[in-house]
PDB file of N, CA and C in Angstrom:
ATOM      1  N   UNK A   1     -80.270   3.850  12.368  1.00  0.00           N
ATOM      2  CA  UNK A   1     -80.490   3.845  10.939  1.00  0.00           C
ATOM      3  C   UNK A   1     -79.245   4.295  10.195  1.00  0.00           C
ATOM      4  N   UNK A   2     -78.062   4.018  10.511  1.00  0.00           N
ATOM      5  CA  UNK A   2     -76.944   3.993   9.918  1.00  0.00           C
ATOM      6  C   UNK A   2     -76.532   3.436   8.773  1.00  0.00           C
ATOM      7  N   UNK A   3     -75.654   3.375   7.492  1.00  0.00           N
ATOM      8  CA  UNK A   3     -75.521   2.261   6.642  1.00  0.00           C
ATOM      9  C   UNK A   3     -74.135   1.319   7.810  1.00  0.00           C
ATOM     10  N   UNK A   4     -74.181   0.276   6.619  1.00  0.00           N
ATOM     11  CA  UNK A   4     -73.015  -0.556   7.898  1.00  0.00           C
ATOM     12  C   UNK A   4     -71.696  -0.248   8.013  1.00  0.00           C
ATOM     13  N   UNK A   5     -71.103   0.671   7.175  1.00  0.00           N
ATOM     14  CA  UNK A   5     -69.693   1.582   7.263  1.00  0.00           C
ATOM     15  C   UNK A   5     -69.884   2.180   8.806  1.00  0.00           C
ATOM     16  N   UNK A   6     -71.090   3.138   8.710  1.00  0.00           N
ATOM     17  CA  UNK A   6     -70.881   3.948   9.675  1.00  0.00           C
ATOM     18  C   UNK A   6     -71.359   3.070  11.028  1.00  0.00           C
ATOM     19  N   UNK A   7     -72.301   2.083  11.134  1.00  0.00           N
ATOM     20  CA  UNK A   7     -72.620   0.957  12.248  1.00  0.00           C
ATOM     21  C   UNK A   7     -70.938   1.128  12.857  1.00  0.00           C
ATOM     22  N   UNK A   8     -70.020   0.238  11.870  1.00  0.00           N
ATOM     23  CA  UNK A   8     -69.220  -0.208  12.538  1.00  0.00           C
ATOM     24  C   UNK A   8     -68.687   1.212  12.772  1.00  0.00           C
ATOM     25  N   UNK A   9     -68.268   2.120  12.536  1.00  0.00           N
ATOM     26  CA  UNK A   9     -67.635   3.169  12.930  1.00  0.00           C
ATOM     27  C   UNK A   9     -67.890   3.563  14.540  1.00  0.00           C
ATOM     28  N   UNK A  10     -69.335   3.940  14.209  1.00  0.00           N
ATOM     29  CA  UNK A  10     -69.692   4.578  15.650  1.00  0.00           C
ATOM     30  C   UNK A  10     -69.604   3.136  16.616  1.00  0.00           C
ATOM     31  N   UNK A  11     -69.676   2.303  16.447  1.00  0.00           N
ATOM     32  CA  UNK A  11     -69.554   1.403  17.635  1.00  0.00           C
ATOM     33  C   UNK A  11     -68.360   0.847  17.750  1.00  0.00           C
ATOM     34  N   UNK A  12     -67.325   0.925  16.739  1.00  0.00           N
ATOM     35  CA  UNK A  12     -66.038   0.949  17.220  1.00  0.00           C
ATOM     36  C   UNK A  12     -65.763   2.012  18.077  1.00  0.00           C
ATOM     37  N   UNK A  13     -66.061   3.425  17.677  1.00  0.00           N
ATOM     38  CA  UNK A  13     -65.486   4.090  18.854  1.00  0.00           C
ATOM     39  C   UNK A  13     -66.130   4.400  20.084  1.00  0.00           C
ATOM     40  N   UNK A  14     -66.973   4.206  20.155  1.00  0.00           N
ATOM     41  CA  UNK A  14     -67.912   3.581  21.433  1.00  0.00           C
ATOM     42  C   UNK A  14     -66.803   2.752  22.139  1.00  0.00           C
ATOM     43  N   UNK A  15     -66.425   1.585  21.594  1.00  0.00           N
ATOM     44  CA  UNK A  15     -65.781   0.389  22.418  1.00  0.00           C
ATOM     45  C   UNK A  15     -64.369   1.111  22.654  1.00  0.00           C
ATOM     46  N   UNK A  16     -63.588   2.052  21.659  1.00  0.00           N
ATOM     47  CA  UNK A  16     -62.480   2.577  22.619  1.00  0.00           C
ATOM     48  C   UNK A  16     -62.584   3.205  23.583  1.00  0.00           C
ATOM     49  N   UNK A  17     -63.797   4.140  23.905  1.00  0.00           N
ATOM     50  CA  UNK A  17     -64.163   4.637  25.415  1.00  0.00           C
ATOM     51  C   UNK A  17     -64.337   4.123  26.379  1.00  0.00           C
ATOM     52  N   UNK A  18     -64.391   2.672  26.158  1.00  0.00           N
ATOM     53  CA  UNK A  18     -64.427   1.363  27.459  1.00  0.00           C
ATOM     54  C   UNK A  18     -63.058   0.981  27.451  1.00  0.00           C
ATOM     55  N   UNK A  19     -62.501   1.672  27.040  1.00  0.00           N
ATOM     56  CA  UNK A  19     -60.841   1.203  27.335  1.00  0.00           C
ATOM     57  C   UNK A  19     -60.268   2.390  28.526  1.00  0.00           C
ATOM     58  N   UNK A  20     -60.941   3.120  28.280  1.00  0.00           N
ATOM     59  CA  UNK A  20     -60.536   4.248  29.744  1.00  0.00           C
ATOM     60  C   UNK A  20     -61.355   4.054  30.736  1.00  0.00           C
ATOM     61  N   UNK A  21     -61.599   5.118  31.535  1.00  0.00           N
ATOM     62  CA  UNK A  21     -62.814   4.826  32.818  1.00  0.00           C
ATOM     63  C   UNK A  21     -64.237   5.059  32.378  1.00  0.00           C
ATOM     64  N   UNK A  22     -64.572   4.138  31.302  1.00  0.00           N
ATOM     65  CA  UNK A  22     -66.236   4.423  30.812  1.00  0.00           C
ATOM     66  C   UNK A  22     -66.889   3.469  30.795  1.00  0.00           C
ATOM     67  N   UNK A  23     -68.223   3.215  30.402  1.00  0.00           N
ATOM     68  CA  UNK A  23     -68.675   1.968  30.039  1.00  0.00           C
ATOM     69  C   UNK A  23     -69.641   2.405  29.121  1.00  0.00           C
ATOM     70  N   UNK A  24     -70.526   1.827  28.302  1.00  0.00           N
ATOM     71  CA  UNK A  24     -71.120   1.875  27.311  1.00  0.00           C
ATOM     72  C   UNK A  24     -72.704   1.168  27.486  1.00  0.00           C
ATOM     73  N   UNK A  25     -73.474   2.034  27.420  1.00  0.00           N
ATOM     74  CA  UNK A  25     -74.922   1.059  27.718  1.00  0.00           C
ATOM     75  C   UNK A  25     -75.339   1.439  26.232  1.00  0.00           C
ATOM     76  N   UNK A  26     -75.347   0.522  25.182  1.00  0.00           N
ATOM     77  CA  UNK A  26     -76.538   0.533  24.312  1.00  0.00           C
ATOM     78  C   UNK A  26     -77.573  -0.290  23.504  1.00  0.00           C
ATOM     79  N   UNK A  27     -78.164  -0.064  23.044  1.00  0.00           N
ATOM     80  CA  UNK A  27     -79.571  -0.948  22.747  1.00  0.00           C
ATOM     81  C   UNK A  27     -79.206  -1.581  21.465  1.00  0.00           C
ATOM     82  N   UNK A  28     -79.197  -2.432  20.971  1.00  0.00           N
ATOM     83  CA  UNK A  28     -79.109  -2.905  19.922  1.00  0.00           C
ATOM     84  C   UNK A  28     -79.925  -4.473  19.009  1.00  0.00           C
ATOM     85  N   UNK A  29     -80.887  -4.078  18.170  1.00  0.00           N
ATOM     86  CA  UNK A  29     -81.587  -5.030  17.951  1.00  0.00           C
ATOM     87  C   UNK A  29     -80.809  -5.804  16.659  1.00  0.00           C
ATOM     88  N   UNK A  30     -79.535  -5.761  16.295  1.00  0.00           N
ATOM     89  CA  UNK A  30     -78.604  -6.550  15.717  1.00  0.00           C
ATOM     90  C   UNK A  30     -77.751  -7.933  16.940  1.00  0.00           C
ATOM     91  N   UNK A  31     -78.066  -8.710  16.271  1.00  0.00           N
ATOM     92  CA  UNK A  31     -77.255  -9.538  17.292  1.00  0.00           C
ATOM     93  C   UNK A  31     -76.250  -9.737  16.792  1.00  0.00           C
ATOM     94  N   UNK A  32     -75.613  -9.454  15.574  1.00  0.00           N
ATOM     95  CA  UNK A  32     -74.355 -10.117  15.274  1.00  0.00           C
ATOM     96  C   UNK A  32     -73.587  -8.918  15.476  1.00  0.00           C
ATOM     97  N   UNK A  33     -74.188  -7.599  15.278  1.00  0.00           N
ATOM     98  CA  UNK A  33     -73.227  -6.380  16.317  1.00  0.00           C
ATOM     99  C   UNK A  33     -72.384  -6.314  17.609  1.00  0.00           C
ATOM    100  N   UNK A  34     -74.452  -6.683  18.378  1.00  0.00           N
ATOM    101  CA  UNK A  34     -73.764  -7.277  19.720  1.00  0.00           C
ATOM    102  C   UNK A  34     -72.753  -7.785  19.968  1.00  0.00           C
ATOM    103  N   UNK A  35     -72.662  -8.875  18.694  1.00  0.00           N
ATOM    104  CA  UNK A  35     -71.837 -10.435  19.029  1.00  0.00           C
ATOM    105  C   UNK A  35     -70.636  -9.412  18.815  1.00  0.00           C
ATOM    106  N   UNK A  36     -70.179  -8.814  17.940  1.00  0.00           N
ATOM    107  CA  UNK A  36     -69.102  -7.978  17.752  1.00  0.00           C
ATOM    108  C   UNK A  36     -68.566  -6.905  18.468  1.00  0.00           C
ATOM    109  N   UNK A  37     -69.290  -6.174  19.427  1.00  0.00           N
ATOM    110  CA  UNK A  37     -69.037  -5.102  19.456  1.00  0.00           C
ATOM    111  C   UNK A  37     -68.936  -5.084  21.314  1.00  0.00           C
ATOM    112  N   UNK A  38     -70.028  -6.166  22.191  1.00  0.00           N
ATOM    113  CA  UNK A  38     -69.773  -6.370  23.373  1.00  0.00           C
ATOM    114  C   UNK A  38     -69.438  -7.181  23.838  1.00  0.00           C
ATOM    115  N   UNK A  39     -69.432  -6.760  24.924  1.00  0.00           N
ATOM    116  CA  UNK A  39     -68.612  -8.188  26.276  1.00  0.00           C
ATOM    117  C   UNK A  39     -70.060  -8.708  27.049  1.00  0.00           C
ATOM    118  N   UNK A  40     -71.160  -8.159  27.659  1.00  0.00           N
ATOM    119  CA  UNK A  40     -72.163  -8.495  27.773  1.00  0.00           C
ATOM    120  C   UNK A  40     -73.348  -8.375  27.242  1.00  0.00           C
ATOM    121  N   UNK A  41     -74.371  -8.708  27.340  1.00  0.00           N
ATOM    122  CA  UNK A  41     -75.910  -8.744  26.786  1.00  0.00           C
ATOM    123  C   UNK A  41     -77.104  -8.853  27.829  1.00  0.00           C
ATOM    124  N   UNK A  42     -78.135  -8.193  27.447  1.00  0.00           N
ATOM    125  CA  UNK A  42     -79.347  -8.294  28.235  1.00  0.00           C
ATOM    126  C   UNK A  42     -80.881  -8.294  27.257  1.00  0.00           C
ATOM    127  N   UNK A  43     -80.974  -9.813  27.552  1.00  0.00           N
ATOM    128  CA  UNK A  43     -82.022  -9.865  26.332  1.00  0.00           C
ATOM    129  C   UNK A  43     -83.336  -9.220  27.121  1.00  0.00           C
ATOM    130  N   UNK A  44     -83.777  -8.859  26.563  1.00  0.00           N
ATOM    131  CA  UNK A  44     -85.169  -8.236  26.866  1.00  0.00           C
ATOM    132  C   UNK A  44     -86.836  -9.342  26.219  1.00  0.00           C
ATOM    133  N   UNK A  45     -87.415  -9.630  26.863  1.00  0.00           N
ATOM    134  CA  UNK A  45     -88.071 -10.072  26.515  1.00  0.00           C
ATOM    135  C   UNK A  45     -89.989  -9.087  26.320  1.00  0.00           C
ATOM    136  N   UNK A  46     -90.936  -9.973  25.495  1.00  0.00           N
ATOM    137  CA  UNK A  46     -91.780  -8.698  25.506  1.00  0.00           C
ATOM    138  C   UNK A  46     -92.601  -8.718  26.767  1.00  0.00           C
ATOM    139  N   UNK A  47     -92.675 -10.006  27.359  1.00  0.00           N
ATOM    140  CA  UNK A  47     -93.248  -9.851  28.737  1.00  0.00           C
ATOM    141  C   UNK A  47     -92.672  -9.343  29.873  1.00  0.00           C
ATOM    142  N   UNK A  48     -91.427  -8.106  29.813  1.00  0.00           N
ATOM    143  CA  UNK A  48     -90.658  -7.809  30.819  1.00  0.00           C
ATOM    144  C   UNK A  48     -89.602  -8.488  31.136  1.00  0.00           C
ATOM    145  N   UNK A  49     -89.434  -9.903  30.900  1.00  0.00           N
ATOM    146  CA  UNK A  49     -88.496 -10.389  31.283  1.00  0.00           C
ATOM    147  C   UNK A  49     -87.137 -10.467  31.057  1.00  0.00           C
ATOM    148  N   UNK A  50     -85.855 -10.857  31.935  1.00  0.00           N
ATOM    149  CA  UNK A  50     -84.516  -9.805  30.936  1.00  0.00           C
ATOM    150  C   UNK A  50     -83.243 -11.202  31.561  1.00  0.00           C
ATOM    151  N   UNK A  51     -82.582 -11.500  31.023  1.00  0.00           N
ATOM    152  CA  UNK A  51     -81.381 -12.032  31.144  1.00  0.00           C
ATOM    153  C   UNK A  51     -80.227 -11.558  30.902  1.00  0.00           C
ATOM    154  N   UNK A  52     -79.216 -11.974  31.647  1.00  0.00           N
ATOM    155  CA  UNK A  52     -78.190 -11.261  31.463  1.00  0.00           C
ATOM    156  C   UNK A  52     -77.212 -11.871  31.298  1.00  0.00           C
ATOM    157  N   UNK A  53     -75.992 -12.221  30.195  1.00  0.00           N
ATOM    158  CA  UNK A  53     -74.911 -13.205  30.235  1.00  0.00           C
ATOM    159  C   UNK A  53     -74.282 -12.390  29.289  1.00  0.00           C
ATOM    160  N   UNK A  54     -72.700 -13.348  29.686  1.00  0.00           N
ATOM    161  CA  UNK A  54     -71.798 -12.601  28.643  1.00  0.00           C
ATOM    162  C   UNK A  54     -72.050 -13.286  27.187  1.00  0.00           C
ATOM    163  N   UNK A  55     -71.318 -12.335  26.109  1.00  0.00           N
ATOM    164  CA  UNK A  55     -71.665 -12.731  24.630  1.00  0.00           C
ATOM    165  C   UNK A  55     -71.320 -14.142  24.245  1.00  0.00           C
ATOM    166  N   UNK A  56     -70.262 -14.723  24.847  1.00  0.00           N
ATOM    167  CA  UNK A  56     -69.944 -15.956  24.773  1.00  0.00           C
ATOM    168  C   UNK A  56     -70.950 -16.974  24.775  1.00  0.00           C
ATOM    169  N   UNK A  57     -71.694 -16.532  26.366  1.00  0.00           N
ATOM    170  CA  UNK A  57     -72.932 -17.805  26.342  1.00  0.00           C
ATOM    171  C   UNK A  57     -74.092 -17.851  25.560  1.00  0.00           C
ATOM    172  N   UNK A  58     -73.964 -16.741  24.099  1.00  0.00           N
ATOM    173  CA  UNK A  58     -75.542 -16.474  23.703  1.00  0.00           C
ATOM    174  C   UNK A  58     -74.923 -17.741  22.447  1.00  0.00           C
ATOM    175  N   UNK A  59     -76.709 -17.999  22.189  1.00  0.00           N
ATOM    176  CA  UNK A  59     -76.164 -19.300  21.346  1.00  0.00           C
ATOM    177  C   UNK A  59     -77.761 -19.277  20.601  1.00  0.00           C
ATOM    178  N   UNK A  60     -77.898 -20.071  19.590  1.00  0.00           N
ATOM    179  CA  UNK A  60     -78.937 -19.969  19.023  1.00  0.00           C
ATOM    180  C   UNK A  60     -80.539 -20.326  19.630  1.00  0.00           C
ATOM    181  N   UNK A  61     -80.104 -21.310  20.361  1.00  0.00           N
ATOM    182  CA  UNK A  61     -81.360 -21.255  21.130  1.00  0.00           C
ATOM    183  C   UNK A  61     -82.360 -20.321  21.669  1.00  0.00           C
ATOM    184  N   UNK A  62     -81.499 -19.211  22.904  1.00  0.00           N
ATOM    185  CA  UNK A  62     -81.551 -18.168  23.343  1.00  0.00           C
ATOM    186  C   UNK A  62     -82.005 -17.418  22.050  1.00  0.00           C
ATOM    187  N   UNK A  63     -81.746 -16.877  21.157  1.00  0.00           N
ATOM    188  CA  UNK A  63     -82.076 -16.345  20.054  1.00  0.00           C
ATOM    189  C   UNK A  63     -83.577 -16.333  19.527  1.00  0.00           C
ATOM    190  N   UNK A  64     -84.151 -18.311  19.672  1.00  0.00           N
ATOM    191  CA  UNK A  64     -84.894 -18.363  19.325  1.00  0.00           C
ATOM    192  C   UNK A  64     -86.203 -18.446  20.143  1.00  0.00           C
ATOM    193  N   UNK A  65     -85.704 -18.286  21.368  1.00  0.00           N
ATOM    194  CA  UNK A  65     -86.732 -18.396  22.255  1.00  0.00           C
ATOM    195  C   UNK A  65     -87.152 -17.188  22.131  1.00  0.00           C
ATOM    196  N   UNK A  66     -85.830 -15.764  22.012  1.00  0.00           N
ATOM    197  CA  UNK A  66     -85.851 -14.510  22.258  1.00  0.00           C
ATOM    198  C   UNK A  66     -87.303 -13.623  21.290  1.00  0.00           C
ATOM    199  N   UNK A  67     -86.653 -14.411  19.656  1.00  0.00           N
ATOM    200  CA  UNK A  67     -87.413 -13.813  19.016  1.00  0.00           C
ATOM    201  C   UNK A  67     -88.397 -14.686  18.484  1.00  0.00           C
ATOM    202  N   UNK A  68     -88.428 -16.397  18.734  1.00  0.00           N
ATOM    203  CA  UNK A  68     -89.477 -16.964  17.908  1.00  0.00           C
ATOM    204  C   UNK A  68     -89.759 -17.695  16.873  1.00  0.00           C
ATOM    205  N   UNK A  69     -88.172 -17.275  16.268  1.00  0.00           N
ATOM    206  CA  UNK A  69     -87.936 -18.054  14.612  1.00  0.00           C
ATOM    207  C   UNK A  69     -86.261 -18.606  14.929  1.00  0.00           C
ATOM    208  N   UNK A  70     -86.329 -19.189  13.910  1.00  0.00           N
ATOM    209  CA  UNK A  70     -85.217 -20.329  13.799  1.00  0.00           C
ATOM    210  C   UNK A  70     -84.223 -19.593  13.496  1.00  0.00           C
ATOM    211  N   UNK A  71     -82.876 -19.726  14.248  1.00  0.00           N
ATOM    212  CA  UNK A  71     -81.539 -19.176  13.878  1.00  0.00           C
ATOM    213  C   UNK A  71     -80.002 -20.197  13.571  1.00  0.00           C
ATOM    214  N   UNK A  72     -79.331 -19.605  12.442  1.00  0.00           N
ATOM    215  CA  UNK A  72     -78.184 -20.572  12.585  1.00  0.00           C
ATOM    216  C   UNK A  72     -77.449 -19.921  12.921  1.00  0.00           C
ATOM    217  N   UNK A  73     -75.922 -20.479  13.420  1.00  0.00           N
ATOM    218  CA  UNK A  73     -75.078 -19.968  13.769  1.00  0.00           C
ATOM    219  C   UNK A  73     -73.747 -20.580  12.678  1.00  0.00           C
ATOM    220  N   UNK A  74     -72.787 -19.108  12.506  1.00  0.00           N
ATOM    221  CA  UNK A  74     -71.532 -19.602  11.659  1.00  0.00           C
ATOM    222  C   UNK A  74     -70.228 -18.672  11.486  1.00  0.00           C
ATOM    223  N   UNK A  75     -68.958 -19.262  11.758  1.00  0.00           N
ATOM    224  CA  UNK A  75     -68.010 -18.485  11.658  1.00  0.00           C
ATOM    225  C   UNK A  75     -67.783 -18.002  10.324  1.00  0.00           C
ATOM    226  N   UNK A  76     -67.417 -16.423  10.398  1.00  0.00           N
ATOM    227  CA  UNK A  76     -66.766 -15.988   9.425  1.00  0.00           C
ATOM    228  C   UNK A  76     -65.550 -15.126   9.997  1.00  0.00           C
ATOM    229  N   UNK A  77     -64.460 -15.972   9.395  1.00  0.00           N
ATOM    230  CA  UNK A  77     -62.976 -15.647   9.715  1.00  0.00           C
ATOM    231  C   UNK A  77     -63.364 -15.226  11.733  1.00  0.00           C
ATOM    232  N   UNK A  78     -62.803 -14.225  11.832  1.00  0.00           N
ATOM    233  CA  UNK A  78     -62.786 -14.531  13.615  1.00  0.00           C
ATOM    234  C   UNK A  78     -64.191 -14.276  14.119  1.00  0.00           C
ATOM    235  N   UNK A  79     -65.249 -13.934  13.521  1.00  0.00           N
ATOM    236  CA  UNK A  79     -66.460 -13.340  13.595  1.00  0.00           C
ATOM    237  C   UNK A  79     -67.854 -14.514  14.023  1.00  0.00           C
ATOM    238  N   UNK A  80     -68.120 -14.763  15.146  1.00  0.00           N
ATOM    239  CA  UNK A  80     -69.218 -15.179  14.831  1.00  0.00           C
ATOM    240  C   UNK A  80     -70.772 -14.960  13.971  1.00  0.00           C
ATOM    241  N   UNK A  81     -70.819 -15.140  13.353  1.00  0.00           N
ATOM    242  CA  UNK A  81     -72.478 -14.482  12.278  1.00  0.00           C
ATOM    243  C   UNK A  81     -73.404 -15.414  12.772  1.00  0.00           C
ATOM    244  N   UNK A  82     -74.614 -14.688  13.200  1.00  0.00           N
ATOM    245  CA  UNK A  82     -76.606 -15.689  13.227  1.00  0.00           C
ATOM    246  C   UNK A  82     -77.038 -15.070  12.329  1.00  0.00           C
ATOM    247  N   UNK A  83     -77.859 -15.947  11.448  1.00  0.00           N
ATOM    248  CA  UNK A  83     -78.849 -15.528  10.531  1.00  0.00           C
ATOM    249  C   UNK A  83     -79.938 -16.008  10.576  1.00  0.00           C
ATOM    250  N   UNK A  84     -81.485 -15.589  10.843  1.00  0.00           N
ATOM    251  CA  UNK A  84     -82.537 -16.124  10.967  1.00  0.00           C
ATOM    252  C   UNK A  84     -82.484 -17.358   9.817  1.00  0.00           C
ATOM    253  N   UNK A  85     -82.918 -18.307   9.924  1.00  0.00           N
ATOM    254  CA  UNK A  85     -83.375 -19.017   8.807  1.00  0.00           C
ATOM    255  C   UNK A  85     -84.379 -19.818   8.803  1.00  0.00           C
TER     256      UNK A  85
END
């Protein structure tokens, strides 16, 4: 429950601690964070079920199977953005 100044803050420096000997496990029900902030993903589904790929291969489909509703996908400047629609 962060505003989005501090989102990106704390998960920027999250990601410099994976630059030494760390790694970072966290939960995040933003996908365009995700899309920003990791190298892999593990969708969770509500029947238990879980996939695992890097951020590259997530694509809108996956999205919509994930959650159910329709997603687009669109660059902004180097950023990939999904927005339900």
């Amino acid at each position: 429950h962060l505003d989005p100044g501090q989102q990106l803050a704390v998960l920027g420096r999250l990601r410099t601690l994976t630059r030494g000997p760390a790694a970072v496990l966290a939960s995040l029900h933003d996908p365009n964070l995700a899309l920003r902030f990791a190298t892999h993903l593990c969708l969770l589904n509500g029947s238990g079920g879980a996939e695992v790929l890097e951020c590259a291969s997530l694509d809108v489909a996956r999205l919509e199977k994930l959650y159910g509703i329709p997603f687009t996908e669109a660059r902004i400047g180097a950023h990939r953005v999904v927005t339900a629609s």
